[in-house]
N, C-alpha and C. Protein backbone atom coordinates (compact mmCIF):
# COMPACT_ATOMS: atom_id res chain seq x y z
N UNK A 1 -29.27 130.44 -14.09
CA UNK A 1 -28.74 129.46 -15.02
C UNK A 1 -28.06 130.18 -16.17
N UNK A 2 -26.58 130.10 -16.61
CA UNK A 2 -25.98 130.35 -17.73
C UNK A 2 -26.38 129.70 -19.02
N UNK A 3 -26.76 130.64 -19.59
CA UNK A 3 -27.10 130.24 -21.10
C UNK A 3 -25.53 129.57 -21.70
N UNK A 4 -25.90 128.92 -22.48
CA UNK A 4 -24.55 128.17 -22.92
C UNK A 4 -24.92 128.70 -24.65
N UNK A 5 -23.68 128.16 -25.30
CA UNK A 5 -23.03 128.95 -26.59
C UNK A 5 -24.20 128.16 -27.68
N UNK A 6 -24.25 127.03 -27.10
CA UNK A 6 -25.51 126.11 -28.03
C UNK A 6 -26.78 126.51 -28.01
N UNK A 7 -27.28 127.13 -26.48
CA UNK A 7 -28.72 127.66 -26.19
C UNK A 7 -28.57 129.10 -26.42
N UNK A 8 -27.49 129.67 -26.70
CA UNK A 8 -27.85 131.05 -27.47
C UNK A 8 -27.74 130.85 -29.01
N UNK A 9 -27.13 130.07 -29.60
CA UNK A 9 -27.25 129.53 -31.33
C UNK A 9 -28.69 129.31 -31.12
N UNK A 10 -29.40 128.25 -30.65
CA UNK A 10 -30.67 127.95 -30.82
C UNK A 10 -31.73 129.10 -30.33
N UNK A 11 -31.48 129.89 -30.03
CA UNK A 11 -32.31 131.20 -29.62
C UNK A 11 -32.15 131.94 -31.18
N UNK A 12 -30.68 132.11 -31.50
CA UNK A 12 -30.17 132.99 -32.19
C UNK A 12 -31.26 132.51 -33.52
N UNK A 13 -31.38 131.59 -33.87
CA UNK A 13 -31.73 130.92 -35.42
C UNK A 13 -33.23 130.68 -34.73
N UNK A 14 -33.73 130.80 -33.65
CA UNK A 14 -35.45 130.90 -33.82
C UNK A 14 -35.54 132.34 -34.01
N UNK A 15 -34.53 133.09 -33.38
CA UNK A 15 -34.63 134.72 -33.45
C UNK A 15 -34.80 135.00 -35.06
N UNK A 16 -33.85 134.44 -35.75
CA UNK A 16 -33.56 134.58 -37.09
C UNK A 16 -34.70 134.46 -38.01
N UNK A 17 -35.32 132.87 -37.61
CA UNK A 17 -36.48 132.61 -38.68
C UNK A 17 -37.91 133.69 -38.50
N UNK A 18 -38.01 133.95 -37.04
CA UNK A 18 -39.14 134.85 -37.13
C UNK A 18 -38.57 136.25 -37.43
N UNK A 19 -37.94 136.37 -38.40
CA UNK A 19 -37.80 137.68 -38.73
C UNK A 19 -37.04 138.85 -37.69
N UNK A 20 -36.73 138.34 -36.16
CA UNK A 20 -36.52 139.10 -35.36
C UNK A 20 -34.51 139.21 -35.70
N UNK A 21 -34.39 140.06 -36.85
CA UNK A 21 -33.09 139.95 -37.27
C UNK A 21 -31.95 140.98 -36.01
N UNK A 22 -32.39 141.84 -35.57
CA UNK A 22 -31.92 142.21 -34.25
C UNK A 22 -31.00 141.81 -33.26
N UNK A 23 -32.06 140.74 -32.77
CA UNK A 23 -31.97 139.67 -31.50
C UNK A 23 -31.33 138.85 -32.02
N UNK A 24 -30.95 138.19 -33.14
CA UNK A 24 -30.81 137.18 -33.89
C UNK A 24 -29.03 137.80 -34.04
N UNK A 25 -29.01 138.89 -34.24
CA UNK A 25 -27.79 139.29 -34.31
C UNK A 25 -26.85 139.65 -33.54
N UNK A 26 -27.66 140.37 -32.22
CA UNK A 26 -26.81 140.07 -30.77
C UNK A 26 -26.72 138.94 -30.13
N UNK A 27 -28.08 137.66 -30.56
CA UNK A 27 -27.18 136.47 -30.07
C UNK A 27 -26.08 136.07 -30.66
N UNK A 28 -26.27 136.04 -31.97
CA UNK A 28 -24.92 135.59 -32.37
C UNK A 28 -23.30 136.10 -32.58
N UNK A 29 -23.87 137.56 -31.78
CA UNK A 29 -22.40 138.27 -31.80
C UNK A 29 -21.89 138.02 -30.21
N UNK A 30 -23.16 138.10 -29.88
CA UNK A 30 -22.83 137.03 -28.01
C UNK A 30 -21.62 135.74 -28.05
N UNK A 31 -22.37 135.09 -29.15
CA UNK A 31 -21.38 133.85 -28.88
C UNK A 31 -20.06 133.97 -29.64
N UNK A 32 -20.06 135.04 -30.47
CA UNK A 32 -18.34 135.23 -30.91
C UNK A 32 -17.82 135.97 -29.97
N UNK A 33 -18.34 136.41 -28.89
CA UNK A 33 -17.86 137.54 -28.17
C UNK A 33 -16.41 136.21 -27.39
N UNK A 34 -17.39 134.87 -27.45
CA UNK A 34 -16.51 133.91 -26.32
C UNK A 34 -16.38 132.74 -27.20
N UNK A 35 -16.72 132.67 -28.71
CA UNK A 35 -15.67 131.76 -29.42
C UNK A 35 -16.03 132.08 -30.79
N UNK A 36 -14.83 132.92 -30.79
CA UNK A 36 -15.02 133.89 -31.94
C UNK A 36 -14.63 133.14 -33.64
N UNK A 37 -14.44 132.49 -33.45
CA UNK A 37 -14.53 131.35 -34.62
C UNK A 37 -15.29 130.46 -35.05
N UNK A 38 -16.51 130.19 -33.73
CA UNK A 38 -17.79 129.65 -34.46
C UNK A 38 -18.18 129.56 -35.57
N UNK A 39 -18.23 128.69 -36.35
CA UNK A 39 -18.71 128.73 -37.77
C UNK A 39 -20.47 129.30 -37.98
N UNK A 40 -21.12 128.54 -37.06
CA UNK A 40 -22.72 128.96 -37.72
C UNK A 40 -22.94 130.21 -37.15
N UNK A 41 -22.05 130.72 -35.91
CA UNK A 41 -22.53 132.38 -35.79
C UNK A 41 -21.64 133.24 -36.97
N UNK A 42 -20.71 133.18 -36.89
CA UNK A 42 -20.02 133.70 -38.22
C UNK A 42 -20.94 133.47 -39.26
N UNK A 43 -21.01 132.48 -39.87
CA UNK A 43 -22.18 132.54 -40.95
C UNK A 43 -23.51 133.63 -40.68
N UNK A 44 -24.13 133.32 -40.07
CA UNK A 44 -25.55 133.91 -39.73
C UNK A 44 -25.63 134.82 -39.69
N UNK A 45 -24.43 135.40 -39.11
CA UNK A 45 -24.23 136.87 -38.59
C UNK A 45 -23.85 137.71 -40.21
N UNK A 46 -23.06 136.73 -40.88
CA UNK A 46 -22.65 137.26 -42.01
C UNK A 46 -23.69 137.62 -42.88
N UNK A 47 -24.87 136.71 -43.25
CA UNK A 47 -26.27 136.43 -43.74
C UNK A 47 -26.91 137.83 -43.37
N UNK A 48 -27.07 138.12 -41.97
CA UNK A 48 -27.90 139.31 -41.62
C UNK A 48 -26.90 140.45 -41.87
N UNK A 49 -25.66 140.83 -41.84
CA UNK A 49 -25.33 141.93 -42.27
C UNK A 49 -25.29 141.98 -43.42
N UNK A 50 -25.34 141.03 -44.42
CA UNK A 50 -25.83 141.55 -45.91
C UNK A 50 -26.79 142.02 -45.97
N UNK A 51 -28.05 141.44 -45.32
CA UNK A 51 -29.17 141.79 -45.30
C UNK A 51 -29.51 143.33 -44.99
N UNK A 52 -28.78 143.60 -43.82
CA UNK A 52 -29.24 144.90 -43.23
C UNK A 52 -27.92 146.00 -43.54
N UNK A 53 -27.50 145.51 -43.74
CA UNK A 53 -25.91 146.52 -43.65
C UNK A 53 -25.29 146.61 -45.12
N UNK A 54 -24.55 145.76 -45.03
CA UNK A 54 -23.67 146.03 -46.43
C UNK A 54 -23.16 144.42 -47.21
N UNK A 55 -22.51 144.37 -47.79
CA UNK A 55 -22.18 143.09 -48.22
C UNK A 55 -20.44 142.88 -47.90
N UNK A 56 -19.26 144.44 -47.89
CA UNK A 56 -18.23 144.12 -47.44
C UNK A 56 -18.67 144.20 -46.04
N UNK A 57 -19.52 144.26 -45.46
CA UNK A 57 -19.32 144.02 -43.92
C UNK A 57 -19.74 142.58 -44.05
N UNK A 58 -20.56 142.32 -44.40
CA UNK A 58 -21.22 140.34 -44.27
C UNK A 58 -19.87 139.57 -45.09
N UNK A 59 -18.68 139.99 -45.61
CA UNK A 59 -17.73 139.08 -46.24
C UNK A 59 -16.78 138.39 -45.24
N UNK A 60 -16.54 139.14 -44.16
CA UNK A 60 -15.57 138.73 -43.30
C UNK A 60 -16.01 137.59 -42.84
N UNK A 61 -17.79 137.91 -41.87
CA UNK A 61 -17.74 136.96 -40.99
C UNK A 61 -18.40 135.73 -42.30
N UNK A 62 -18.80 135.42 -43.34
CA UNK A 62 -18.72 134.45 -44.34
C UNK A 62 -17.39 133.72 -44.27
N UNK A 63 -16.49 134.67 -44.37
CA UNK A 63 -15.18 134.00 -45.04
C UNK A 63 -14.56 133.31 -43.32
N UNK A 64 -14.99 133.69 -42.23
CA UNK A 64 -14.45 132.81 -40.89
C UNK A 64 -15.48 131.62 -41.02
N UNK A 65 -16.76 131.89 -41.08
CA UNK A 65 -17.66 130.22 -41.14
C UNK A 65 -16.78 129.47 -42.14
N UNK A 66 -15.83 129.77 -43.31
CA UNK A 66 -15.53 128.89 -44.18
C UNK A 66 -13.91 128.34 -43.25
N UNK A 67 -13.27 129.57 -42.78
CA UNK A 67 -12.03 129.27 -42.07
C UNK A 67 -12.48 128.36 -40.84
N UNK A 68 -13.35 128.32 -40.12
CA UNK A 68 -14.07 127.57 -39.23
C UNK A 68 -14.17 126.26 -39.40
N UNK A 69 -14.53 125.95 -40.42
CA UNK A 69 -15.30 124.58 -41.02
C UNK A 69 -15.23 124.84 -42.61
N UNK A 70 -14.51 124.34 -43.12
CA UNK A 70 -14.84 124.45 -44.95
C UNK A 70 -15.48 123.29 -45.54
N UNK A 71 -15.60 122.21 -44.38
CA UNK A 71 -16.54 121.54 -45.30
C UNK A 71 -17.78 121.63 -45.30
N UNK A 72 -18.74 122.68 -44.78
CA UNK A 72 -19.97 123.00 -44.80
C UNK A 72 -20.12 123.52 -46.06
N UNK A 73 -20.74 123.05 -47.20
CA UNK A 73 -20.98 123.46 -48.40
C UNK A 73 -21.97 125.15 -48.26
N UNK A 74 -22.80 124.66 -47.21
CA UNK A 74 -23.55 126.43 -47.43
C UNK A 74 -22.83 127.64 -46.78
N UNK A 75 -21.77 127.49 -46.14
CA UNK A 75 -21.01 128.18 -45.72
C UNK A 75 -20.42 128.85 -47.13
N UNK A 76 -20.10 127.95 -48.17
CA UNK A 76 -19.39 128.45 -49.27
C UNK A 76 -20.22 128.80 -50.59
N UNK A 77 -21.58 128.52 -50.38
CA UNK A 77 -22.35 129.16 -51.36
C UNK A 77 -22.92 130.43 -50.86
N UNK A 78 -22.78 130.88 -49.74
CA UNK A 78 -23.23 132.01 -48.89
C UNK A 78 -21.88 133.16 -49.03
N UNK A 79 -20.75 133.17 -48.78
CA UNK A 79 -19.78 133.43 -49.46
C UNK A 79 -19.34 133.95 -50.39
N UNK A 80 -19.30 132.98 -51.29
CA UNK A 80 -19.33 133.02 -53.10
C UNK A 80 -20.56 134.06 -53.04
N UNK A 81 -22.24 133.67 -53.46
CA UNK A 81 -23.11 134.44 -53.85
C UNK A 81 -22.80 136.01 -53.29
N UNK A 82 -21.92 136.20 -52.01
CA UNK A 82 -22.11 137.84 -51.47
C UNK A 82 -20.95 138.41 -52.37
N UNK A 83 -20.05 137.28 -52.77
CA UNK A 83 -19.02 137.89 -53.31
C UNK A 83 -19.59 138.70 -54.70
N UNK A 84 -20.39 137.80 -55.29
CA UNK A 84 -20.52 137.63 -57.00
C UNK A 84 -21.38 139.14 -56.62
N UNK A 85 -22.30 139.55 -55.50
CA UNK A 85 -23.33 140.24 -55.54
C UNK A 85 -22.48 141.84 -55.10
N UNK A 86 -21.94 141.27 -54.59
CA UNK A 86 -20.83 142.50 -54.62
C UNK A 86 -19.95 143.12 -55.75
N UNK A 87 -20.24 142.33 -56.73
CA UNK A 87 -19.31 142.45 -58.29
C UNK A 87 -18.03 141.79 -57.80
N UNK A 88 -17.63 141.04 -56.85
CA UNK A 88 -16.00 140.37 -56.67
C UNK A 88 -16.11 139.23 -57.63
N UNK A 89 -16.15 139.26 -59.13
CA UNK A 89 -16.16 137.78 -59.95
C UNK A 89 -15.25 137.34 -59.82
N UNK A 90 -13.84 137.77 -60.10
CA UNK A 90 -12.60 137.34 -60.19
C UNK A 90 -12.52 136.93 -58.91
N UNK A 91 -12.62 137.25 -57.80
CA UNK A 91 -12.34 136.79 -56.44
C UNK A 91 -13.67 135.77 -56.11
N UNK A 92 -14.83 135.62 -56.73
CA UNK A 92 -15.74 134.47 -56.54
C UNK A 92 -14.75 133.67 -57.54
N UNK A 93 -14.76 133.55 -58.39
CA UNK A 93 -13.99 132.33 -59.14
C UNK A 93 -12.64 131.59 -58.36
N UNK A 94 -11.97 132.40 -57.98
CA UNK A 94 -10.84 131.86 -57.23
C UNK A 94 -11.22 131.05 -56.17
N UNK A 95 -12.30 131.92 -55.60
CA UNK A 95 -13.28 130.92 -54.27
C UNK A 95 -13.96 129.90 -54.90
N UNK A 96 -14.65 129.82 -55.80
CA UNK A 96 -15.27 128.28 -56.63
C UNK A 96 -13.96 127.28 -56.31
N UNK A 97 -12.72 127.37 -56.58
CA UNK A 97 -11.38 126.49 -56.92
C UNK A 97 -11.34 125.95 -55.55
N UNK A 98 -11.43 127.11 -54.88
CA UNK A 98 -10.43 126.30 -53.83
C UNK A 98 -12.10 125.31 -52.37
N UNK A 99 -13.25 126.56 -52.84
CA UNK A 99 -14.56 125.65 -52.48
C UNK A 99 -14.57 123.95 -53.03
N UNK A 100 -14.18 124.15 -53.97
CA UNK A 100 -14.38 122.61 -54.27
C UNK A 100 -13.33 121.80 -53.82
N UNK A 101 -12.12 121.88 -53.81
CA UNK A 101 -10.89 121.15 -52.76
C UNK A 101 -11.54 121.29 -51.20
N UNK A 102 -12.05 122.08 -50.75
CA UNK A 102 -12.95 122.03 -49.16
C UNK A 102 -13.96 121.34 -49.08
N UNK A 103 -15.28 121.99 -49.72
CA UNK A 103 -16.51 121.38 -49.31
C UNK A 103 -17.70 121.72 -50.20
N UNK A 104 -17.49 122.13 -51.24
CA UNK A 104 -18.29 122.66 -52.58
C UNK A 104 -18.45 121.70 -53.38
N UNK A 105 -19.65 120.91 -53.84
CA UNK A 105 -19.82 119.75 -54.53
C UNK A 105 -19.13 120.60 -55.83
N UNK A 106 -19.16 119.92 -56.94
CA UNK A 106 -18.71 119.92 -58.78
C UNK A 106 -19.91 120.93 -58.68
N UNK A 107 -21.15 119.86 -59.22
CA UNK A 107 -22.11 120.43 -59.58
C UNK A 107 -22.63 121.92 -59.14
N UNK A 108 -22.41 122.31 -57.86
CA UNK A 108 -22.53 123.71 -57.36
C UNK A 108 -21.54 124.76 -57.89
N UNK A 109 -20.47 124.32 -57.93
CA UNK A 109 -19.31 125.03 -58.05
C UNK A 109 -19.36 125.15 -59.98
N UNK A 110 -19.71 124.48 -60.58
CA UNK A 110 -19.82 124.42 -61.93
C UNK A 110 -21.08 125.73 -62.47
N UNK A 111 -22.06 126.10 -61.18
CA UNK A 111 -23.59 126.64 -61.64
C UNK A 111 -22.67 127.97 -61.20
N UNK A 112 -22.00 128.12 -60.11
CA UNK A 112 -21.58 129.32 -59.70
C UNK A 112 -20.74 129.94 -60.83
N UNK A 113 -19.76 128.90 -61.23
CA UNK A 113 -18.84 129.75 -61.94
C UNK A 113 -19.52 129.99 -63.29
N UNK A 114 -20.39 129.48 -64.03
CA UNK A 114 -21.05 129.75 -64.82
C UNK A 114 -21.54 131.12 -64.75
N UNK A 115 -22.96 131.27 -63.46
CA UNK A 115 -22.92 132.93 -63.07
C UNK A 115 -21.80 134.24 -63.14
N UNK A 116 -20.58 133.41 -62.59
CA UNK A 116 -19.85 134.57 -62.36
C UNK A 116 -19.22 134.80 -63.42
N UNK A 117 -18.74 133.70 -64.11
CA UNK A 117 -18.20 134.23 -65.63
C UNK A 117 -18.66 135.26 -66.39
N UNK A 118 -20.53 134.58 -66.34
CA UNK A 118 -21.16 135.46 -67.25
C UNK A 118 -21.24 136.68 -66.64
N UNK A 119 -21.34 137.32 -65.47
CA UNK A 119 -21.28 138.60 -64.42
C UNK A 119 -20.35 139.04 -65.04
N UNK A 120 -18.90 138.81 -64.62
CA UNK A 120 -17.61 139.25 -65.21
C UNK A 120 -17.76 139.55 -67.16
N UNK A 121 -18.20 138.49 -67.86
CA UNK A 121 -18.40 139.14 -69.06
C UNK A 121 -19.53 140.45 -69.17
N UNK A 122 -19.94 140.33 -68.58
CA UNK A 122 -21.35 141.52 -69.04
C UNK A 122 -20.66 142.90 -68.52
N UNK A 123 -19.77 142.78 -67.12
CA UNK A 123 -19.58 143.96 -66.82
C UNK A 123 -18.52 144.61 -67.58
N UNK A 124 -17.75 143.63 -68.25
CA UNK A 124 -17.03 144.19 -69.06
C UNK A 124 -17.40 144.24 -70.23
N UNK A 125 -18.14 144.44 -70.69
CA UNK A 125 -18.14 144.87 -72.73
C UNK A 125 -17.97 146.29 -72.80
């Protein structure tokens, strides 16, 4: 029986919650292997390479879950936060603007840019 792109997502995200970040990451590079624009493997995948790797490696596949689907709001707070954590303020702020024309409530997009302002002021004095 062929595993299908849905029963390796649902493997991928039980893989994920028990900590098995690994498995969790070759399923979900499985299913971009054959639709490489998936939004929730792009996301997830993006999630665990911050985690384990780096944060410019977790930006790309963030920024395809948002090219994927932009109206998934956690797609764009997952995003934004790697950006801001990466020191990209100026480039999180630009992403707040155009998050909220997609799929970023006010209220989220108002707490973010707040953070990142103040990020951007502190790093500069």
């Amino acid at each position: 029986m062929k595993t299908t792109i849905n029963d390796a997502l649902t493997m991928g995200v039980e893989a994920h919650r028990q900590g098995d970040l690994s498995r969790a990451a070759n399923l979900y590079s499985a299913i971009l292997d054959s639709a490489p624009t998936h939004g929730d493997a792009n996301h997830n995948l993006g999630i665990i390479k911050n985690k384990l790797e780096s944060k410019s490696q977790a930006i790309p596949y963030l920024k395809a879950a948002i090219d994927s689907n932009p109206e998934v709001e956690q797609f764009w707070l997952s995003y934004i936060n790697v950006l801001m954590a990466d020191g990209q303020y100026i480039n999180a702020i630009q992403k707040i603007g155009h998050g909220v024309i997609e799929g970023l409530s006010t209220q989220k997009a108002s707490e973010l840019m707040d953070i990142a302002i103040a990020e951007h002021k502190k790093e500069n004095k």
